[in-house]
PDB file of N, CA and C in Angstrom:
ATOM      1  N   UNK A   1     -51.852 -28.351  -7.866  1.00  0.00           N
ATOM      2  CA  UNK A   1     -52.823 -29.070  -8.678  1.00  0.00           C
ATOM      3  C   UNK A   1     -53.439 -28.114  -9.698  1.00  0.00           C
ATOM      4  N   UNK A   2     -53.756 -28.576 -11.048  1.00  0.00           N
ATOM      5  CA  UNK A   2     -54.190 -27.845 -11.640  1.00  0.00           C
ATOM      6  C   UNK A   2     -55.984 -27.533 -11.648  1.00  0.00           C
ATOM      7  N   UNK A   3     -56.011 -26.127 -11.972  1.00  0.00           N
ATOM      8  CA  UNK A   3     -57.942 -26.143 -11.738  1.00  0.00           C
ATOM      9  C   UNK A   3     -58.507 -26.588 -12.845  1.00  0.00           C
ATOM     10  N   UNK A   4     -59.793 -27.603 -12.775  1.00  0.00           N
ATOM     11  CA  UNK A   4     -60.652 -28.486 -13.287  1.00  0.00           C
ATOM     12  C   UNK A   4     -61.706 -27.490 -13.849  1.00  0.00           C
ATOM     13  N   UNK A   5     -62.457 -27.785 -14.917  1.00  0.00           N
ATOM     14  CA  UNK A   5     -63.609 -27.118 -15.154  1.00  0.00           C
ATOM     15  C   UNK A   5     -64.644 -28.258 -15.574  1.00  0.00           C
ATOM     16  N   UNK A   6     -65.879 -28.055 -14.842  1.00  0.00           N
ATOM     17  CA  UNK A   6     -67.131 -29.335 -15.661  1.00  0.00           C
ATOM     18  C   UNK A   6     -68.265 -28.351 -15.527  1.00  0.00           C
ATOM     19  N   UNK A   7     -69.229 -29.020 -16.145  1.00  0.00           N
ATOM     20  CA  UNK A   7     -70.728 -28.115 -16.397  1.00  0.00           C
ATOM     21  C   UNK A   7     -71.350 -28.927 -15.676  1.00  0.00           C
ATOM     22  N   UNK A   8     -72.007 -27.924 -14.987  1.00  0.00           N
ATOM     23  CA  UNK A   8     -73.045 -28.209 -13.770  1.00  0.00           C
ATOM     24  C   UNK A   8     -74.511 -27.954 -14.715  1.00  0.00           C
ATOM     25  N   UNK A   9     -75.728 -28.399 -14.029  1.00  0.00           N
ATOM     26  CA  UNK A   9     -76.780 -27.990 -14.043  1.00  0.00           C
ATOM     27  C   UNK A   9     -77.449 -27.870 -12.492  1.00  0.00           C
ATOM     28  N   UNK A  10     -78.590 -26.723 -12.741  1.00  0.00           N
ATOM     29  CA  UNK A  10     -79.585 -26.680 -11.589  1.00  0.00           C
ATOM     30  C   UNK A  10     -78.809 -25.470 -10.263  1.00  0.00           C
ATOM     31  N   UNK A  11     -78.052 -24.704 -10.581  1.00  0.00           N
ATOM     32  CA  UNK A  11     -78.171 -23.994 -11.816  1.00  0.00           C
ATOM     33  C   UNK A  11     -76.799 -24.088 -13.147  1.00  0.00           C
ATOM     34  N   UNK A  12     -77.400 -23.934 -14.367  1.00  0.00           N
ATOM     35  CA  UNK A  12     -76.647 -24.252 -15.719  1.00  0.00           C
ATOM     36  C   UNK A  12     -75.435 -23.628 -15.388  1.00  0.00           C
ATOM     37  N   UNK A  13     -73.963 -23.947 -15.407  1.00  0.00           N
ATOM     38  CA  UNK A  13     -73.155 -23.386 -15.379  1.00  0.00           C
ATOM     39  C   UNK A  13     -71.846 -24.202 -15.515  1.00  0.00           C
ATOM     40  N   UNK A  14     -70.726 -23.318 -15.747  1.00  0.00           N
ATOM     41  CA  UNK A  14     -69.844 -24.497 -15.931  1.00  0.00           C
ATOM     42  C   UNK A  14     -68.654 -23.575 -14.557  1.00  0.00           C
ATOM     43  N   UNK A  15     -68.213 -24.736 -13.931  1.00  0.00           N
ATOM     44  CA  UNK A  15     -67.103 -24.651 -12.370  1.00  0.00           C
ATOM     45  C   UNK A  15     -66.336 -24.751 -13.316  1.00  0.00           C
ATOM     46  N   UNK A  16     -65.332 -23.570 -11.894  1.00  0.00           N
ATOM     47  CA  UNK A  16     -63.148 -23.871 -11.991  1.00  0.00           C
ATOM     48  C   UNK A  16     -63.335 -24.501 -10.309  1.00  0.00           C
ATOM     49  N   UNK A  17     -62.557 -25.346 -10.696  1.00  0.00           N
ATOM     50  CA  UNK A  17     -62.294 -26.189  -9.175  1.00  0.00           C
ATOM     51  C   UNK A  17     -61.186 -25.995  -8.931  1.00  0.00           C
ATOM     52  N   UNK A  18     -60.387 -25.751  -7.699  1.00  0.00           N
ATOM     53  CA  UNK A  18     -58.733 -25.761  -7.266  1.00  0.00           C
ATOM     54  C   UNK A  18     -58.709 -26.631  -5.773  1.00  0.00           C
ATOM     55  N   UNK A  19     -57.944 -27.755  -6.317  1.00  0.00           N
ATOM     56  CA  UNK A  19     -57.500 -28.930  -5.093  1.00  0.00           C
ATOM     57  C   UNK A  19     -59.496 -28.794  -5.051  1.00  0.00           C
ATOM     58  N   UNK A  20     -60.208 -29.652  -5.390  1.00  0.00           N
ATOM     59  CA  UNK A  20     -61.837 -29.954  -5.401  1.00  0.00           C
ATOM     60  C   UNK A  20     -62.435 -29.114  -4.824  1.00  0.00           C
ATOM     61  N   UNK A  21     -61.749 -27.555  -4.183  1.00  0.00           N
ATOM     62  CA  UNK A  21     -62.897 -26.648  -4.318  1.00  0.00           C
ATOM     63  C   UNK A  21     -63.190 -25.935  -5.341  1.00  0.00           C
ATOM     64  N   UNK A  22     -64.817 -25.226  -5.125  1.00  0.00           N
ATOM     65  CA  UNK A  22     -64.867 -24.330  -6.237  1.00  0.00           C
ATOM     66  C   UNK A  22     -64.666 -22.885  -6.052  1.00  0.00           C
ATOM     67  N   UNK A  23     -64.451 -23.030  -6.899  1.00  0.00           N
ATOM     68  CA  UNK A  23     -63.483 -21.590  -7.196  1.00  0.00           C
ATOM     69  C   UNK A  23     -64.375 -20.445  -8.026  1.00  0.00           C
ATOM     70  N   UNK A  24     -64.903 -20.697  -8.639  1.00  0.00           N
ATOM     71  CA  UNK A  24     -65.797 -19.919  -9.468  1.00  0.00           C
ATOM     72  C   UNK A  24     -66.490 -20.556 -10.113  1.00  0.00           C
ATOM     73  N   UNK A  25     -67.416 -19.768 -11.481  1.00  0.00           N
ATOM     74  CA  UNK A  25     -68.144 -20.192 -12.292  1.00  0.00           C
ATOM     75  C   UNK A  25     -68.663 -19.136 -13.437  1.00  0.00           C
ATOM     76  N   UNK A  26     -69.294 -19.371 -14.600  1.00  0.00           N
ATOM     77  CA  UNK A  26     -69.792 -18.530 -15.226  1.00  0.00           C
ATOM     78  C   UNK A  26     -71.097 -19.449 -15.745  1.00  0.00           C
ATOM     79  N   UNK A  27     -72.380 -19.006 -15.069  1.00  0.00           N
ATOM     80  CA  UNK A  27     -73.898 -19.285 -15.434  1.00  0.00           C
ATOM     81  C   UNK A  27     -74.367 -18.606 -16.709  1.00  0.00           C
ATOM     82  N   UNK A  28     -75.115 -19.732 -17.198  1.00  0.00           N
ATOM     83  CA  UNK A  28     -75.771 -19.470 -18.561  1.00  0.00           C
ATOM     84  C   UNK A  28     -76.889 -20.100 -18.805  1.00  0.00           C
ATOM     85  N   UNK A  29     -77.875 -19.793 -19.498  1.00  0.00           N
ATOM     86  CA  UNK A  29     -79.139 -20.013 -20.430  1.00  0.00           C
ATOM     87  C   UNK A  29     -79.021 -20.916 -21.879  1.00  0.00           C
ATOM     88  N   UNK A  30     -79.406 -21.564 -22.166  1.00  0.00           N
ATOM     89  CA  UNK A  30     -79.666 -21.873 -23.619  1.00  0.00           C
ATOM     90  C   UNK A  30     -81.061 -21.606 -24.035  1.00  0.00           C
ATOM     91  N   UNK A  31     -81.120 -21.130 -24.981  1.00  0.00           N
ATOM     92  CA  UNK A  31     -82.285 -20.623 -25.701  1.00  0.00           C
ATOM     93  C   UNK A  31     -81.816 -20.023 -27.172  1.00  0.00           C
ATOM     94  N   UNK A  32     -83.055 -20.456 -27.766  1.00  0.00           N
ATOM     95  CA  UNK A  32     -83.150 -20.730 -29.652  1.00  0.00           C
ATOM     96  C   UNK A  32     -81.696 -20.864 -30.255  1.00  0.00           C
ATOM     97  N   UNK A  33     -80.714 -21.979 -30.090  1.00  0.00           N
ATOM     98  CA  UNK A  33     -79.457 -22.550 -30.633  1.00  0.00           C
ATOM     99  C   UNK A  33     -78.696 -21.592 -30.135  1.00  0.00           C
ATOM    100  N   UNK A  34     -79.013 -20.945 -29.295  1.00  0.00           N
ATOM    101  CA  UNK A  34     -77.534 -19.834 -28.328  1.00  0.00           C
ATOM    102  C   UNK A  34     -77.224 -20.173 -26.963  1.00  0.00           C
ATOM    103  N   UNK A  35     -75.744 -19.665 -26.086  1.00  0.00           N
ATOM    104  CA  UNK A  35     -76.041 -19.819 -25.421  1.00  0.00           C
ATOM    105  C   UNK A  35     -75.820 -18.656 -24.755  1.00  0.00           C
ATOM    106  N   UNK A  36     -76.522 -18.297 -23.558  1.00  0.00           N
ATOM    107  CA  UNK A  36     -76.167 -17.195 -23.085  1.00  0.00           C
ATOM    108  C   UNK A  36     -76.096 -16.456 -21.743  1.00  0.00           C
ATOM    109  N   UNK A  37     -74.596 -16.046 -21.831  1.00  0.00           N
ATOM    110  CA  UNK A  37     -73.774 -16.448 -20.383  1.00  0.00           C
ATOM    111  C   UNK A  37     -73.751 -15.022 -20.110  1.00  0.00           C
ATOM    112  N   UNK A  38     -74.848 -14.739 -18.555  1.00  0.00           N
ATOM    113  CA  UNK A  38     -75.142 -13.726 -17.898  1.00  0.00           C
ATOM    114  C   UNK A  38     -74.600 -13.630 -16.650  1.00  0.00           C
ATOM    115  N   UNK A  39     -73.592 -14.226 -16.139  1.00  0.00           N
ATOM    116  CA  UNK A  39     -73.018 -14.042 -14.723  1.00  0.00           C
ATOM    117  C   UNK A  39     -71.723 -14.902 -14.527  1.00  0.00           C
ATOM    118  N   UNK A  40     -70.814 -14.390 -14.369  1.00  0.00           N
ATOM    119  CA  UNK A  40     -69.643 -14.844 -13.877  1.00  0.00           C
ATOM    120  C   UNK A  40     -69.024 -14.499 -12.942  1.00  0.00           C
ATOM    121  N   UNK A  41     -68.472 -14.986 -11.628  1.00  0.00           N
ATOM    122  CA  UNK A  41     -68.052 -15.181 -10.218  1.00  0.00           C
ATOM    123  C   UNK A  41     -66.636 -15.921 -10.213  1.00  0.00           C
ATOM    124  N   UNK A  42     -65.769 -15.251  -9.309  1.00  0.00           N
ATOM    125  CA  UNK A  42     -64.199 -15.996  -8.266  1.00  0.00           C
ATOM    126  C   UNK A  42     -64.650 -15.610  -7.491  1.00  0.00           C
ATOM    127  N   UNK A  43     -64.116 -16.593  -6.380  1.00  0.00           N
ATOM    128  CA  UNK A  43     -64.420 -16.286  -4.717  1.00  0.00           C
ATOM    129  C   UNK A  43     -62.858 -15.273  -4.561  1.00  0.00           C
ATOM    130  N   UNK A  44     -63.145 -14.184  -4.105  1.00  0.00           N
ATOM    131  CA  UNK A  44     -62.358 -13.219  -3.361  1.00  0.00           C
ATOM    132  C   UNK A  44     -60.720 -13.842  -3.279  1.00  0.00           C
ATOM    133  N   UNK A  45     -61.101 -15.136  -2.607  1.00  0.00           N
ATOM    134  CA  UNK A  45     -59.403 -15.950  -2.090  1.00  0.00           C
ATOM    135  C   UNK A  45     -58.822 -16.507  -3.296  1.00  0.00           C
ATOM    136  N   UNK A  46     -59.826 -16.475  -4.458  1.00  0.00           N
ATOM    137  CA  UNK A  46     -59.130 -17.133  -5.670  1.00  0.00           C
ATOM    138  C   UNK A  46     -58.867 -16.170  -6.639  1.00  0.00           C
ATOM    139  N   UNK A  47     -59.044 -15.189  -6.636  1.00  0.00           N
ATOM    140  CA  UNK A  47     -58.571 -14.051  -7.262  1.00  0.00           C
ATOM    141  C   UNK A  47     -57.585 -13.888  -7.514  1.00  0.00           C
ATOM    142  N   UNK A  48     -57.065 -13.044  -8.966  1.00  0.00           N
ATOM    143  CA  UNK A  48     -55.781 -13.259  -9.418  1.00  0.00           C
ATOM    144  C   UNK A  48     -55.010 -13.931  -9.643  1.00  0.00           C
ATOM    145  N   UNK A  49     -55.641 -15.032 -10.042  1.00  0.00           N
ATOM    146  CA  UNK A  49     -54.815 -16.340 -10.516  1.00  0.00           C
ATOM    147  C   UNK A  49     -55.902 -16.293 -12.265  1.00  0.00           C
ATOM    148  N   UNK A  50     -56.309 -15.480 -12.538  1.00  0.00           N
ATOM    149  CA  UNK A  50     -56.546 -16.298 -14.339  1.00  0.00           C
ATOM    150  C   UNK A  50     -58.079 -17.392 -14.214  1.00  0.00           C
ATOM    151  N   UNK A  51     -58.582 -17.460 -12.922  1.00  0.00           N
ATOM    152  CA  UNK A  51     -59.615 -18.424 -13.234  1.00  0.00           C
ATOM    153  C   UNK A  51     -60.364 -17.849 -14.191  1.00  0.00           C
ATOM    154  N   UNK A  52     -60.908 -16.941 -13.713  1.00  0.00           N
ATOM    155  CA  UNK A  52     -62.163 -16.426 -14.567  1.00  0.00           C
ATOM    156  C   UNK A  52     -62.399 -16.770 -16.223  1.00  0.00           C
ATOM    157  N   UNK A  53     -60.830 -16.132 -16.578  1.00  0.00           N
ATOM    158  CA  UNK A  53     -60.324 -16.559 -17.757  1.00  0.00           C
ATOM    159  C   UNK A  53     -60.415 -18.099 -18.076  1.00  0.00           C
ATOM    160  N   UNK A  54     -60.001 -18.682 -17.300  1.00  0.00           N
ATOM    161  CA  UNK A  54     -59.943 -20.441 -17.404  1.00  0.00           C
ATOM    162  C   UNK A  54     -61.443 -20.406 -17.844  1.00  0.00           C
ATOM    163  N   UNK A  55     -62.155 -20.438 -16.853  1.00  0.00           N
ATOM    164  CA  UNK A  55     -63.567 -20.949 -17.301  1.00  0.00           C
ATOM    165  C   UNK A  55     -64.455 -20.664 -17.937  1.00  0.00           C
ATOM    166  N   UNK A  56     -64.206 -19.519 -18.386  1.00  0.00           N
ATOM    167  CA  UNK A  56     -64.738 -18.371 -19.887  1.00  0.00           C
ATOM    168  C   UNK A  56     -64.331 -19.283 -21.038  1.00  0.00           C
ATOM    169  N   UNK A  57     -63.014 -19.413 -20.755  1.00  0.00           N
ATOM    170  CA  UNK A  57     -62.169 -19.560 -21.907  1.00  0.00           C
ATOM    171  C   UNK A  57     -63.099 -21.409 -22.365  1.00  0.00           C
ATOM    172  N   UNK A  58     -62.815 -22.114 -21.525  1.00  0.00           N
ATOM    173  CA  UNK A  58     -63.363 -23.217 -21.852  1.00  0.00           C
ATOM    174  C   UNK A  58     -65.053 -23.605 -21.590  1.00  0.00           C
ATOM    175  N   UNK A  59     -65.741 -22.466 -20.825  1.00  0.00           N
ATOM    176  CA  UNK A  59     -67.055 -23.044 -21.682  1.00  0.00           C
ATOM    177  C   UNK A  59     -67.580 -22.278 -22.983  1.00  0.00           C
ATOM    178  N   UNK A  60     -66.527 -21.570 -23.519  1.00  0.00           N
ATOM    179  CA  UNK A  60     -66.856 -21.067 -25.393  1.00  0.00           C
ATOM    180  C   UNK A  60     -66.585 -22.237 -25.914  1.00  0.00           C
ATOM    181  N   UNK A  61     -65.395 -22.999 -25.565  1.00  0.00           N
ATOM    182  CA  UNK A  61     -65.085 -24.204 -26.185  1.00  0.00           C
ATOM    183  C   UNK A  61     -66.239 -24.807 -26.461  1.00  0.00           C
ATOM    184  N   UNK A  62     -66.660 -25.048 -25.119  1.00  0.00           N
ATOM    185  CA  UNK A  62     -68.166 -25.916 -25.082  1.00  0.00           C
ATOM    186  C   UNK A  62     -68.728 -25.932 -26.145  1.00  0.00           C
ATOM    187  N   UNK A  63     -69.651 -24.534 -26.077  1.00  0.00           N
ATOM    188  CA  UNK A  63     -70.342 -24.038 -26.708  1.00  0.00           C
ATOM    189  C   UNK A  63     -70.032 -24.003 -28.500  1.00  0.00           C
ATOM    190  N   UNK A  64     -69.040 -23.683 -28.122  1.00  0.00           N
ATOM    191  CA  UNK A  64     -68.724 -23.978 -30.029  1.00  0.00           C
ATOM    192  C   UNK A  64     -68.993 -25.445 -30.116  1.00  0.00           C
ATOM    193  N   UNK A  65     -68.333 -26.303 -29.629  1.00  0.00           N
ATOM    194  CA  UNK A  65     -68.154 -27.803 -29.908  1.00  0.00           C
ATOM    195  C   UNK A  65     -69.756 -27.931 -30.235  1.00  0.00           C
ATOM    196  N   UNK A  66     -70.613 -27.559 -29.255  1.00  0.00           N
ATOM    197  CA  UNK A  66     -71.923 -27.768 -29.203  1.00  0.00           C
ATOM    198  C   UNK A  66     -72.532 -27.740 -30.306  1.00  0.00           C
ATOM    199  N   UNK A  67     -71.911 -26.664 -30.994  1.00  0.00           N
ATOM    200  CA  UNK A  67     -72.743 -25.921 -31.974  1.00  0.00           C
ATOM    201  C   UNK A  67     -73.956 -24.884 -31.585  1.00  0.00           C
ATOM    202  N   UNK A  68     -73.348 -24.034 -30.525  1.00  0.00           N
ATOM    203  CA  UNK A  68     -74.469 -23.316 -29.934  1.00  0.00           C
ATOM    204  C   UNK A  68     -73.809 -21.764 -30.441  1.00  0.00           C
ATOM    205  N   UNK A  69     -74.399 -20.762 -30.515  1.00  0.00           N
ATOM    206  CA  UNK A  69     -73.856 -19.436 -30.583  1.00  0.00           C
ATOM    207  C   UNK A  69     -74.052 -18.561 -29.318  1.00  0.00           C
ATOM    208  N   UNK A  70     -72.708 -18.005 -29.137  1.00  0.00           N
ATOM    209  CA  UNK A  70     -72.578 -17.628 -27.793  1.00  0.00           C
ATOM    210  C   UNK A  70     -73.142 -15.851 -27.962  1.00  0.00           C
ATOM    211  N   UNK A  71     -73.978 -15.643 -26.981  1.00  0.00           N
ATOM    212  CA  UNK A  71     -73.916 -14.821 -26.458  1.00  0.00           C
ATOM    213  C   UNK A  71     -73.791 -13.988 -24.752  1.00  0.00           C
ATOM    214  N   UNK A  72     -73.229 -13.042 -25.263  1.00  0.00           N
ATOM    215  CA  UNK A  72     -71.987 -12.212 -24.195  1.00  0.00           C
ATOM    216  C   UNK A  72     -73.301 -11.385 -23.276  1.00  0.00           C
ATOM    217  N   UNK A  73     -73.728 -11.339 -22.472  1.00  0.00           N
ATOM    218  CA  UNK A  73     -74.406 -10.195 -21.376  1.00  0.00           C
ATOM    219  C   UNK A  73     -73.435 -10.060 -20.251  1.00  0.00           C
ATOM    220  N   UNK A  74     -73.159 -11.449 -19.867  1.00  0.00           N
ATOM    221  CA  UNK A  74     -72.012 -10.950 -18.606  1.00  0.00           C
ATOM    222  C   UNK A  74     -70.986  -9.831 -19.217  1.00  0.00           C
ATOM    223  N   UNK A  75     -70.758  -9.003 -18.243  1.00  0.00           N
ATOM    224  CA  UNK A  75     -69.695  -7.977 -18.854  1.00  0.00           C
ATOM    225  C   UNK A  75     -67.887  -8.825 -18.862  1.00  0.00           C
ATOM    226  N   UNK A  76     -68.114  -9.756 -17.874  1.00  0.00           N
ATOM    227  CA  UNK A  76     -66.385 -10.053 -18.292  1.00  0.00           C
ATOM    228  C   UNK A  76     -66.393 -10.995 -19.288  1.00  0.00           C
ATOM    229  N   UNK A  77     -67.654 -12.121 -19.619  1.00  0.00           N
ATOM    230  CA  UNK A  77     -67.706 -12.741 -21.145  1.00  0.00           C
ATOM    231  C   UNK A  77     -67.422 -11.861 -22.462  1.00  0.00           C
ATOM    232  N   UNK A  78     -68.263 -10.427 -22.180  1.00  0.00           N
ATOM    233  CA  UNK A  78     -68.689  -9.892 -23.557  1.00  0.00           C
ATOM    234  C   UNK A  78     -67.100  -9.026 -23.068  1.00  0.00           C
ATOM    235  N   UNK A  79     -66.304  -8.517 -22.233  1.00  0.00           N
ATOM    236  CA  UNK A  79     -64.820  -8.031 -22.618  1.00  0.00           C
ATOM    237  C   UNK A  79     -63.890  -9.129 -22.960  1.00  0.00           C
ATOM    238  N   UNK A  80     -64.086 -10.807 -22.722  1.00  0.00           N
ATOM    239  CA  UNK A  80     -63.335 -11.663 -22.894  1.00  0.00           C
ATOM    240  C   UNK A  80     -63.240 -11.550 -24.312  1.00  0.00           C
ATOM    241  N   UNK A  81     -64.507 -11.738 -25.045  1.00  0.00           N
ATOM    242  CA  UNK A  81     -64.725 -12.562 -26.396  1.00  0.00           C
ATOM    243  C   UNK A  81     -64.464 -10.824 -27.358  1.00  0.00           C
ATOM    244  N   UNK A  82     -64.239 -10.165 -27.076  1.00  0.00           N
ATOM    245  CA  UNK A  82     -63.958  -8.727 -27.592  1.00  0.00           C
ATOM    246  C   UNK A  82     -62.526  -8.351 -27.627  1.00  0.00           C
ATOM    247  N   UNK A  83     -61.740  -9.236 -26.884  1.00  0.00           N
ATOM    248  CA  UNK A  83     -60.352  -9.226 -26.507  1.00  0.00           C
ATOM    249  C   UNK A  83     -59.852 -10.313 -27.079  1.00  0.00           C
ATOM    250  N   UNK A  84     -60.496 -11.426 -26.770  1.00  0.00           N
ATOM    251  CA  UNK A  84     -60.464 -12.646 -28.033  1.00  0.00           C
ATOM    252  C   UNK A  84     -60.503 -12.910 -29.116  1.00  0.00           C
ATOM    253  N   UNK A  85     -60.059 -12.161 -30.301  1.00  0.00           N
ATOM    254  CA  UNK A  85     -61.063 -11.555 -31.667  1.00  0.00           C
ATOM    255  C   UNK A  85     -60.929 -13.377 -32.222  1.00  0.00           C
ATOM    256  N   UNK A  86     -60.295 -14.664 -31.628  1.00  0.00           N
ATOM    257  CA  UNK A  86     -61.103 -15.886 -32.699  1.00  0.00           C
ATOM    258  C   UNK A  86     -62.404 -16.088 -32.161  1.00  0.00           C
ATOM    259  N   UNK A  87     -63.219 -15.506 -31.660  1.00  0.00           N
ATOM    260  CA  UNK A  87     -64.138 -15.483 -31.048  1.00  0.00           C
ATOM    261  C   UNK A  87     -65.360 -15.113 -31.610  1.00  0.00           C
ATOM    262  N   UNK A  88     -64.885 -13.914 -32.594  1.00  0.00           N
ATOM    263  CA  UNK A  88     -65.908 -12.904 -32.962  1.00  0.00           C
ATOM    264  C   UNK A  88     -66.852 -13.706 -34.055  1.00  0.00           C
ATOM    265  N   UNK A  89     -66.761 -14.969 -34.531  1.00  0.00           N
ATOM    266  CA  UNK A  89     -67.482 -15.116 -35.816  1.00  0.00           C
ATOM    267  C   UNK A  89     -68.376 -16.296 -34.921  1.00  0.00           C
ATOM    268  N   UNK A  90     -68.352 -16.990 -33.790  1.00  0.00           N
ATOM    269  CA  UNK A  90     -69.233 -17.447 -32.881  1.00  0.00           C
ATOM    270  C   UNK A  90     -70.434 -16.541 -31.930  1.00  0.00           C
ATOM    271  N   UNK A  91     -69.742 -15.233 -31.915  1.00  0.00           N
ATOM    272  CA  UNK A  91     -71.182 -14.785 -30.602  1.00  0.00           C
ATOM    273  C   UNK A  91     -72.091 -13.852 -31.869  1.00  0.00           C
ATOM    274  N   UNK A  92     -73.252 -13.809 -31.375  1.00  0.00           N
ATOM    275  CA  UNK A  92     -74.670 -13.232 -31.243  1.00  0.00           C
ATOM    276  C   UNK A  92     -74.112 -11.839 -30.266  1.00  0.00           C
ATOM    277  N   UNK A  93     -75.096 -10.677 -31.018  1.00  0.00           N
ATOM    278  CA  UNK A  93     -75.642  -9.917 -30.278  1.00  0.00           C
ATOM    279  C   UNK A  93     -76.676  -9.938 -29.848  1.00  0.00           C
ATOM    280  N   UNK A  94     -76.748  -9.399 -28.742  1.00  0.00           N
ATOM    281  CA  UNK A  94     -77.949  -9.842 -27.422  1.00  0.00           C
ATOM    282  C   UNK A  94     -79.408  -8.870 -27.617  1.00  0.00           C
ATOM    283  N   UNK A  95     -80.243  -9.912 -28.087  1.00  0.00           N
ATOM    284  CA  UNK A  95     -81.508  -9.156 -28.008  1.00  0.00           C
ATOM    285  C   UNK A  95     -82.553  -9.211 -26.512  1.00  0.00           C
ATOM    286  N   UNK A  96     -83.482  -8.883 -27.128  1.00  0.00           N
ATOM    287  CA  UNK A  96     -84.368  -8.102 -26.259  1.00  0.00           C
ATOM    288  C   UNK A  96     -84.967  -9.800 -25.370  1.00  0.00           C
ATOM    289  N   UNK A  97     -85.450 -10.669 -26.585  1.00  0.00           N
ATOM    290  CA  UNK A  97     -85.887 -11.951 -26.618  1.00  0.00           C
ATOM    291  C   UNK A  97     -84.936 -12.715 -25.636  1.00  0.00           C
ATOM    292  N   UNK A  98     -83.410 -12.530 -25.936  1.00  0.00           N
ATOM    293  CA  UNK A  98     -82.222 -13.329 -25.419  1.00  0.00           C
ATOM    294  C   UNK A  98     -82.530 -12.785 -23.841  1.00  0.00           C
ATOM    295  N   UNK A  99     -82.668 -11.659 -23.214  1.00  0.00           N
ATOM    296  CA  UNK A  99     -82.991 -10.780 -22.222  1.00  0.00           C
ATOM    297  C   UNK A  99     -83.769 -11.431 -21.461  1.00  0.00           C
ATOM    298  N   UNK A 100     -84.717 -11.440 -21.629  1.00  0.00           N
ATOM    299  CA  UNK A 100     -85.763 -12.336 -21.015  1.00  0.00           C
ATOM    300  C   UNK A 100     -85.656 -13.739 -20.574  1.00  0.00           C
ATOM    301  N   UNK A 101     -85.207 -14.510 -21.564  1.00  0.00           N
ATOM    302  CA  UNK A 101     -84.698 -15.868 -21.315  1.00  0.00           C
ATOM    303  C   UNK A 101     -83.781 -16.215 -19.665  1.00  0.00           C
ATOM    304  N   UNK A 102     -83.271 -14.969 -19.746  1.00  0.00           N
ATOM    305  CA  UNK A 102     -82.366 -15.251 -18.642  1.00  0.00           C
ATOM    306  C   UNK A 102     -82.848 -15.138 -16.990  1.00  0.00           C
ATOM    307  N   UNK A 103     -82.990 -16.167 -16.433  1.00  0.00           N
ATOM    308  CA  UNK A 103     -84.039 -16.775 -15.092  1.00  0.00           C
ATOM    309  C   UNK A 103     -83.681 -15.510 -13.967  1.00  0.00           C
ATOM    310  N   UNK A 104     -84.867 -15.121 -13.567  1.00  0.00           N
ATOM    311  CA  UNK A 104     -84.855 -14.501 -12.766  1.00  0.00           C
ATOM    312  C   UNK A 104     -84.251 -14.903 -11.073  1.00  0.00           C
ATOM    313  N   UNK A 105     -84.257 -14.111 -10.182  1.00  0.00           N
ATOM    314  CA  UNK A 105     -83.341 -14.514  -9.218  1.00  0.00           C
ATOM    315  C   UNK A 105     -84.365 -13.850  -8.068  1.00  0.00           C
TER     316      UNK A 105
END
């Protein structure tokens, strides 16, 4: 079966599902027309299959479609979209302001 991706809220994020489990995710913030994606997760058993990538890959989609500007803090977003160069004319560099925004734990 192929893995699914949808956007969750509570917390903001968008799932990779495989056969309806989840598999991972990459959590994000929106704040002042950006969005900005500070944590991305595979569970251990789903490793090495490309999710991560999957669900990177399609919540930029999102986010463009949105009309939001992405910014990179997670380190495998900000090596995705750096490795991605159609990428580069959508993200923001991450300020101090963007920093804060992002919910404490």
């Amino acid at each position: 079966m192929e893995p699914t991706v949808r956007r969750q809220s509570d917390p903001e994020r968008f799932e990779i599902s495989v056969d309806g489990t989840v598999a991972g995710f990459t959590e994000f913030v929106d704040h002042d027309g950006s969005r900005i994606f500070f944590h991305t997760e595979v569970s251990p058993e789903f490793g090495g299959q490309g999710l991560a990538g999957q669900v990177v890959r399609q919540a930029l989609e999102s986010t463009r479609d949105e009309g939001l500007r992405i910014v990179a803090v997670c380190p495998y977003v900000k090596k995705y979209v750096e490795t991605h160069q159609e990428w580069a004319e959508h993200v923001d560099r991450v300020t101090r302001d963007m920093l804060r925004a992002i919910p404490r734990r």
